[in-house]
Protein backbone atom coordinates (compact mmCIF):
# COMPACT_ATOMS: atom_id res chain seq x y z
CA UNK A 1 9.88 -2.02 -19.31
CA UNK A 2 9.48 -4.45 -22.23
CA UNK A 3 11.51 -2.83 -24.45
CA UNK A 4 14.09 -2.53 -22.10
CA UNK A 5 14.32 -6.30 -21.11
CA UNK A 6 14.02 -7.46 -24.83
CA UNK A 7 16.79 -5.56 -25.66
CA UNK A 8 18.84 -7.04 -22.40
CA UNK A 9 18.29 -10.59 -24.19
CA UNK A 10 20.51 -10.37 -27.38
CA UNK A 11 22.99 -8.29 -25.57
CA UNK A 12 24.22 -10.90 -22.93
CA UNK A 13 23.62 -13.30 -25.87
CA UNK A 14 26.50 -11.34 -27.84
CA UNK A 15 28.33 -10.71 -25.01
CA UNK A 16 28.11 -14.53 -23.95
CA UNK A 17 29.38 -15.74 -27.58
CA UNK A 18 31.72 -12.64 -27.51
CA UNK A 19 35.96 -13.34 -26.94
CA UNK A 20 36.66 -9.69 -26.81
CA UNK A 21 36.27 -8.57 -23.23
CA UNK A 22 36.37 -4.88 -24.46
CA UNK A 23 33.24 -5.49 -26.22
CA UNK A 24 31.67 -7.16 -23.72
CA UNK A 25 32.32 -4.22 -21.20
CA UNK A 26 31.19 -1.62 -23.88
CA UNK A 27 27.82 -3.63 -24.73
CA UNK A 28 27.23 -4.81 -21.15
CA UNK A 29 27.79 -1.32 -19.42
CA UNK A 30 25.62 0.83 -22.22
CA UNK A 31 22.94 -1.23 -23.07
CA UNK A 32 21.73 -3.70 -20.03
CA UNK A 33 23.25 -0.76 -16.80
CA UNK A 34 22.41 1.86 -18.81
CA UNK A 35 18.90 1.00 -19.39
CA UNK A 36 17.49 -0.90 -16.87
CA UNK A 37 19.05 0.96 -13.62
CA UNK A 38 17.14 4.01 -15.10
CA UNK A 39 13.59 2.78 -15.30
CA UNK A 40 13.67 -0.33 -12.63
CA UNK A 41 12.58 2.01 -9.95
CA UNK A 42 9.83 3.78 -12.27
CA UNK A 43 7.25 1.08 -11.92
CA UNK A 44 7.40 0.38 -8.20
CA UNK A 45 7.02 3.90 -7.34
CA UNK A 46 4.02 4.39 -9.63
CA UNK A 47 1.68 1.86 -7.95
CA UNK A 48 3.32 1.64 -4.38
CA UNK A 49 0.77 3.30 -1.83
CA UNK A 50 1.84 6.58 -0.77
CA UNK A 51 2.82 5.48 3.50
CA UNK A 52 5.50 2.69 1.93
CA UNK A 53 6.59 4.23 -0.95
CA UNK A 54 9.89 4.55 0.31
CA UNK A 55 10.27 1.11 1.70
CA UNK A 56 9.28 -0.83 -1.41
CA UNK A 57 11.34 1.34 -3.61
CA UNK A 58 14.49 0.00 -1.02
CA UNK A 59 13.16 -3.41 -1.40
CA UNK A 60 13.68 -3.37 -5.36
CA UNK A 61 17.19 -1.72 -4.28
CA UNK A 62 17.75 -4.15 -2.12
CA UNK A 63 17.28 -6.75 -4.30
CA UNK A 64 19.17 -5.95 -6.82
CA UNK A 65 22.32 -5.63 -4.40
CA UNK A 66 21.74 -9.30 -3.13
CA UNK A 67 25.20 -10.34 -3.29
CA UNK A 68 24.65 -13.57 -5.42
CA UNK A 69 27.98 -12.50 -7.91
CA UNK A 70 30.47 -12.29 -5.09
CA UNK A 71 29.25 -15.83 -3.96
CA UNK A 72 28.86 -17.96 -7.18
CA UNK A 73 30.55 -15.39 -9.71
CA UNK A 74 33.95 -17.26 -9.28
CA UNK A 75 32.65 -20.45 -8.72
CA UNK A 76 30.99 -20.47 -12.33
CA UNK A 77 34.48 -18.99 -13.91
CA UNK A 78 36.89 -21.15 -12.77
CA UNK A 79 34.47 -24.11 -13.05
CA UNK A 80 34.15 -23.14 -17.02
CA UNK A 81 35.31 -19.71 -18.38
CA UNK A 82 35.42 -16.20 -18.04
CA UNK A 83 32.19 -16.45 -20.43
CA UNK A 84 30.00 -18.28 -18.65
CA UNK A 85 30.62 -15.84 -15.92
CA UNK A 86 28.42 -13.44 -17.66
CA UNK A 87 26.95 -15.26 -19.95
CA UNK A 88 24.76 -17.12 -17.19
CA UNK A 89 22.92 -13.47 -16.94
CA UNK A 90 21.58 -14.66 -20.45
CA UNK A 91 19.17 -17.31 -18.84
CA UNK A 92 18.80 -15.02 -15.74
CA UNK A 93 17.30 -12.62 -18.34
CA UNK A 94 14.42 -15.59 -20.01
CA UNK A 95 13.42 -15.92 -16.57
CA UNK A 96 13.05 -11.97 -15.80
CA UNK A 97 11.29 -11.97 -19.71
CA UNK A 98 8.76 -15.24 -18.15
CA UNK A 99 7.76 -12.89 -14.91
CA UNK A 100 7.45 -10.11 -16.99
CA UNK A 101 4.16 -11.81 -18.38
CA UNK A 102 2.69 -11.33 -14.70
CA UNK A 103 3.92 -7.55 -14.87
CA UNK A 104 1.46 -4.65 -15.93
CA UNK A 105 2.28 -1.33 -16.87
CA UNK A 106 1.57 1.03 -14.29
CA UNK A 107 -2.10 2.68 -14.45
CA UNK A 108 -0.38 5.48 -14.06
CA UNK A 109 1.30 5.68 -17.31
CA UNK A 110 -1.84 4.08 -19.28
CA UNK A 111 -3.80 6.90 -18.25
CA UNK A 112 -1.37 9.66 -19.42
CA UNK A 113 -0.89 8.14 -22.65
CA UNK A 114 -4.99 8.07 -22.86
CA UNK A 115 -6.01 11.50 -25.01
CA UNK A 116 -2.91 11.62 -27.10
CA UNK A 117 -2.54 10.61 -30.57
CA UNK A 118 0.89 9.54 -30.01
CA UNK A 119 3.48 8.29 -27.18
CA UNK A 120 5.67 10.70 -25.81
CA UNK A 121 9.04 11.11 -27.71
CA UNK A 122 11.83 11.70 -25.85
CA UNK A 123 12.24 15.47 -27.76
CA UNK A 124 8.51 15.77 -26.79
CA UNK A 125 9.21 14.91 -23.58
CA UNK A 126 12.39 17.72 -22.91
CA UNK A 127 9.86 20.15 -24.00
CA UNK A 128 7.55 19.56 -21.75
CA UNK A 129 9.95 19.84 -19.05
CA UNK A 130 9.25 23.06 -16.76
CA UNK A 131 11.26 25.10 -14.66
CA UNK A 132 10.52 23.24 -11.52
CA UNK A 133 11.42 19.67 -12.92
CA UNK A 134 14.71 21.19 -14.12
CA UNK A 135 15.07 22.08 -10.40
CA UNK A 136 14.88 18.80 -8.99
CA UNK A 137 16.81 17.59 -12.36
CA UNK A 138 19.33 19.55 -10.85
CA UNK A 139 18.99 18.27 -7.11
CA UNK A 140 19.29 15.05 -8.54
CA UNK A 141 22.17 15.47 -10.43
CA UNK A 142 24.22 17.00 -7.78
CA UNK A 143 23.72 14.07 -5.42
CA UNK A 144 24.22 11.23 -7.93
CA UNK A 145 27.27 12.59 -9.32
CA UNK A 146 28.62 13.04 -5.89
CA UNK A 147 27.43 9.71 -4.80
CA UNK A 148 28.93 8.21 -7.73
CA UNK A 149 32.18 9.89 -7.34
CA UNK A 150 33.10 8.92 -3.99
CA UNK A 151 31.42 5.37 -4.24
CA UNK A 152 33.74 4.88 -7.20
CA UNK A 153 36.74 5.77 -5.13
CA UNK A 154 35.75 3.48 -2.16
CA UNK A 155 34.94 0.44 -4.14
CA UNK A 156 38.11 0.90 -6.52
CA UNK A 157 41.00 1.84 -4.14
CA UNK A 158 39.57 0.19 -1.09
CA UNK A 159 41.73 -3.15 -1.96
CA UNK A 160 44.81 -1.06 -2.99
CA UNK A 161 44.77 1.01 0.34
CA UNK A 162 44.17 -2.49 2.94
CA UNK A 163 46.62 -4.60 0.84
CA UNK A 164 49.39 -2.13 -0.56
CA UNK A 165 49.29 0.32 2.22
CA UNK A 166 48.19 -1.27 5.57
CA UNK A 167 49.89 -4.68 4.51
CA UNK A 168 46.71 -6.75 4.75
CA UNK A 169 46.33 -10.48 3.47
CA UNK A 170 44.32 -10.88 0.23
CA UNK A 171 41.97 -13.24 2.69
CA UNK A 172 41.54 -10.46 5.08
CA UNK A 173 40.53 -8.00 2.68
CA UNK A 174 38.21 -10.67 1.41
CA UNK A 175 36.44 -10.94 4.13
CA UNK A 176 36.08 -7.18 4.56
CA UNK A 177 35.13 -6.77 1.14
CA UNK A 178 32.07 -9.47 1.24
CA UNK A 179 31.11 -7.43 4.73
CA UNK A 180 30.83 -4.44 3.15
CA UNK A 181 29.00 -5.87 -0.06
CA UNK A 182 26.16 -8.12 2.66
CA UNK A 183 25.64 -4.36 4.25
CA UNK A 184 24.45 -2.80 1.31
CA UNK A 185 20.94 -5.04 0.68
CA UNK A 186 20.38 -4.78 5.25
CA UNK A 187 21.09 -0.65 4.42
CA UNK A 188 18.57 -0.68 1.63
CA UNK A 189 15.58 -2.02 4.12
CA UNK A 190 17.20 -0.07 6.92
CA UNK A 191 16.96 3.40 4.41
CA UNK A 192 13.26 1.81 3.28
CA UNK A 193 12.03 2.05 6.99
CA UNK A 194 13.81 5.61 7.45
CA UNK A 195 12.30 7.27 4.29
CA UNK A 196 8.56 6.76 4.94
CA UNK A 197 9.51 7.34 8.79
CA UNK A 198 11.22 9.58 9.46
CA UNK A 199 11.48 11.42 5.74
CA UNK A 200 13.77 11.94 2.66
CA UNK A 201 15.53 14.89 3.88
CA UNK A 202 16.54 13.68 6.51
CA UNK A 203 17.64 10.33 5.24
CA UNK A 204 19.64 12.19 2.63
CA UNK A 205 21.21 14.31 6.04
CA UNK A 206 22.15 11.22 8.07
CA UNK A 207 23.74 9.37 4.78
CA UNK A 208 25.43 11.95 3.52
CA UNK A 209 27.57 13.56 7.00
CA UNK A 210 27.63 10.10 8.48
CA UNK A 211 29.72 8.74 4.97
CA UNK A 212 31.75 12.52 5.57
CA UNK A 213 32.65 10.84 9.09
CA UNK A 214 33.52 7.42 8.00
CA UNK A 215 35.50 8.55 4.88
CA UNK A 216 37.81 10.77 7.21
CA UNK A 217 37.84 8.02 9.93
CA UNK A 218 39.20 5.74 7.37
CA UNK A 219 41.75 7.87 6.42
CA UNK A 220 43.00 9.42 9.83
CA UNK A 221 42.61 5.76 11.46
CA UNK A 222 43.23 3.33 9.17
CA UNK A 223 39.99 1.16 11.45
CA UNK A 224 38.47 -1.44 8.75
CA UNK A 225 35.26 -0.74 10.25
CA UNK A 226 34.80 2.77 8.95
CA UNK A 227 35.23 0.97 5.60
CA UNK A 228 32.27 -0.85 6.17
CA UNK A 229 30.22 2.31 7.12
CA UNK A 230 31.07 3.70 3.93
CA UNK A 231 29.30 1.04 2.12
CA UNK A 232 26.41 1.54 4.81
CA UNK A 233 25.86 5.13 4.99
CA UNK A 234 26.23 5.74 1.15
CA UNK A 235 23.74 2.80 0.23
CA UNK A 236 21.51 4.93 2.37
CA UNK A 237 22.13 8.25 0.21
CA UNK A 238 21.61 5.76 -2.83
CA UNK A 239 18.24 4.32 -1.29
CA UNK A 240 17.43 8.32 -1.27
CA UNK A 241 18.53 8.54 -4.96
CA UNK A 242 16.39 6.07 -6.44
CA UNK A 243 13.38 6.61 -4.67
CA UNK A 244 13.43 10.17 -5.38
CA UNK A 245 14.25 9.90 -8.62
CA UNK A 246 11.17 8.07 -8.83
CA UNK A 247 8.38 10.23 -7.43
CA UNK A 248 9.24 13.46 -7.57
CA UNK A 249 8.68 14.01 -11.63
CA UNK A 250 5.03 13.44 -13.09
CA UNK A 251 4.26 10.54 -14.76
CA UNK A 252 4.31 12.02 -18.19
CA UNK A 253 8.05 13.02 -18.23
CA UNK A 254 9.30 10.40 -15.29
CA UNK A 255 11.37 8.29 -17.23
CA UNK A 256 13.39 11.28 -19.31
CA UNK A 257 13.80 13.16 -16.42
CA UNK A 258 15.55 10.19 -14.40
CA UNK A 259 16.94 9.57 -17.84
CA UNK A 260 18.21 13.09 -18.27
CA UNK A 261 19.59 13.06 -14.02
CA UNK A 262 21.30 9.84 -14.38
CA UNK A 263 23.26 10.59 -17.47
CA UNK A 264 24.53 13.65 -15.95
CA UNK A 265 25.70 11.28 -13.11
CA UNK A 266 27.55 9.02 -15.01
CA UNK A 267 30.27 11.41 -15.82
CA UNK A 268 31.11 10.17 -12.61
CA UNK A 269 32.66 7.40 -13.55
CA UNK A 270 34.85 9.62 -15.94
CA UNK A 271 35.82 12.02 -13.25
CA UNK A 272 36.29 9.55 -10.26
CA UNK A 273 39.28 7.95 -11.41
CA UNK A 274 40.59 10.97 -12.67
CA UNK A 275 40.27 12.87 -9.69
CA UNK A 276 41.53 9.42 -7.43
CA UNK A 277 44.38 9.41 -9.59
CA UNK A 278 45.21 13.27 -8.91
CA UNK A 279 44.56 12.29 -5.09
CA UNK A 280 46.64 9.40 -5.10
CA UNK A 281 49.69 10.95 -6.60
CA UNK A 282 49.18 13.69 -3.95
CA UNK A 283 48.85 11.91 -0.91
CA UNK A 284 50.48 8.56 -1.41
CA UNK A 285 50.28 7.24 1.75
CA UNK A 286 46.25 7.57 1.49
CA UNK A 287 44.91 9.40 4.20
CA UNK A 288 43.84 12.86 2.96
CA UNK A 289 42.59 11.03 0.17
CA UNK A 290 39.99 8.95 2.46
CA UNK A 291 39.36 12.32 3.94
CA UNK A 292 38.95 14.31 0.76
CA UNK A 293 36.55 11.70 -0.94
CA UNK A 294 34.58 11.91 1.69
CA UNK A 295 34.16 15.74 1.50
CA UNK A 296 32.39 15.37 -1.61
CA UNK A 297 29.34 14.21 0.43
CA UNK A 298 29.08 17.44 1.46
CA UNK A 299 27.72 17.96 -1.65
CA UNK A 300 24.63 16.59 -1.34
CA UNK A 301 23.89 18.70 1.84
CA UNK A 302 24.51 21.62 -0.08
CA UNK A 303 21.34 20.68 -2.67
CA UNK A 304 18.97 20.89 0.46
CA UNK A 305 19.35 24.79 -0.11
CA UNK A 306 17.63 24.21 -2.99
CA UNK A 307 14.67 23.18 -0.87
CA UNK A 308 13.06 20.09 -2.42
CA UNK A 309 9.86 19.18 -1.28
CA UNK A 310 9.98 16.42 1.53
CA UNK A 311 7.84 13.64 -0.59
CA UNK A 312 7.00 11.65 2.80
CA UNK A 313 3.78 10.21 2.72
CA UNK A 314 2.48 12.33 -0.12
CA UNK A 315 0.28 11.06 -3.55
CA UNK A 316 2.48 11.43 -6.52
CA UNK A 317 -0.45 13.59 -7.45
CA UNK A 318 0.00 15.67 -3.97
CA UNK A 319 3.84 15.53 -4.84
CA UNK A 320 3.50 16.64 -8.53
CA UNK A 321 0.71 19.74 -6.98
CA UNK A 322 3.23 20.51 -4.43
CA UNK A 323 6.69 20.78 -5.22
């Protein structure tokens, strides 16, 4: 967790002093999301007790989607520059590097490095993988890239379908917009309550048909508040995502097996405009579009035939024993 945090710290810095906003995007997107949205989970998972593992995992979600960007993002801009916009993260980051001196690694992870002469490399590590982790690699995979897909599309076009198509004001959409982003952080506790519950599985079943039935609604109605289940329902499937990610692998090969799931996910963000694009220039009116992103979250059902192993309430030693 160090490592990755140090390395956050000269990046904004270069991005702050930085005037090409390509750059910025390139460094910002590979270096700081790339790095710590893999392992931020890894951690809480590893020392939460086993009855609330689920709900403190969707606390660190929620967290992170506190909508503090939407509300002083523009503020900073247009008070300065584009730069300062992003380059405030910089001193965010010293103060995330200060609590960090509170932070211990997980006992966990100090007692699988005890015995061995040297830390796991990440080659080590993909050998080490068995045929059951490449299973729930697979799960994983599936229901991220999915996920990532059709979040892509709803967060991308959403503005382009209210204002272009349905003739809303920019002020309107807005206001649905900041809606939709203050539902994520009350889905993440919501999802946090529902995973140690009621269980993952079913979590992942009630997120993924009820974004199916909002997508579609969206499209065939045109109601603004099946926009706003969207961003509900699929914060749910994400709440899933991350802590599942986190507790399903054992602690030796956790973070390159999340590692290895969530770069196979981020070809979503290849293929989702791609395919929008192809959707858009088929249905320009955007309603089977709505209804065909939403399909994709059929997906994730279809993993369940895989049969994961419902985690709820389980050790990570039961977990690792069981699945």
């Amino acid at each position: 967790m160090l490592l990755v945090l140090v390395m956050g710290v000269p990046t904004i810095l270069i991005v702050f002093l930085s005037t090409d906003m390509f750059t910025f995007l390139l460094l910002y997107s590979i270096v700081i999301m790339g790095t710590t949205s893999n392992l931020w989970e890894v951690p809480v998972s590893e020392e939460a007790p086993a009855a609330k593992r689920g709900l403190y995992g969707s606390i660190a979600f929620l967290i992170g989607v506190i909508p503090l960007y939407a509300i002083l993002g523009n503020r900073i801009i247009y008070a300065t520059d584009w730069r300062w916009g992003y380059g405030v993260m910089f001193f965010m980051m010293l103060l995330v590097l200060g609590l960090l001196y509170f932070m211990k690694e997980p006992q966990r992870w100090v007692d699988s490095e005890k015995g061995r002469d040297k830390r796991l490399g990440i080659m080590e590590a993909l050998r080490k993988l068995k045929r059951e982790d490449f299973k729930y690699i697979a799960i994983a995979t599936v229901v991220y890239l999915a996920w990532t897909i059709s979040f892509k599309i709803a967060t991308t076009w959403g503005g382009v379908y209210f204002t272009t198509i349905q003739g809303m004001s920019p002020e309107d959409w807005t206001t649905l917009l900041t809606i939709a982003g203050l539902l994520l952080p009350f889905s993440a506790l919501i999802s946090g309550i529902l995973l140690d519950r009621v269980g993952r599985n079913i979590v992942l079943v009630v997120g993924s048909l009820g974004s199916v039935i909002c997508y579609a609604g969206l499209g065939l109605t045109a109601i603004s508040q099946f926009y706003w289940g969207c961003f509900f329902l699929m914060a749910m499937v994400l709440a899933w995502i991350y802590v599942y990610l986190a507790e399903i692998f054992p602690t030796e090969i956790r973070s390159t097996s999340i590692g290895v799931c969530v770069t196979g996910a981020r070809l979503g963000y290849v293929v989702g405009p791609l395919f929008a694009s192809a959707l858009l220039a088929m249905f320009p009116t955007m309603d089977m579009f709505w209804v065909i992103a939403g399909l994709l979250m059929i997906i994730p059902l279809l993993a369940l035939l895989g049969r994961p192993l419902e985690t709820k309430g389980k050790t990570l030693e039961e977990i690792e024993v069981q699945r």
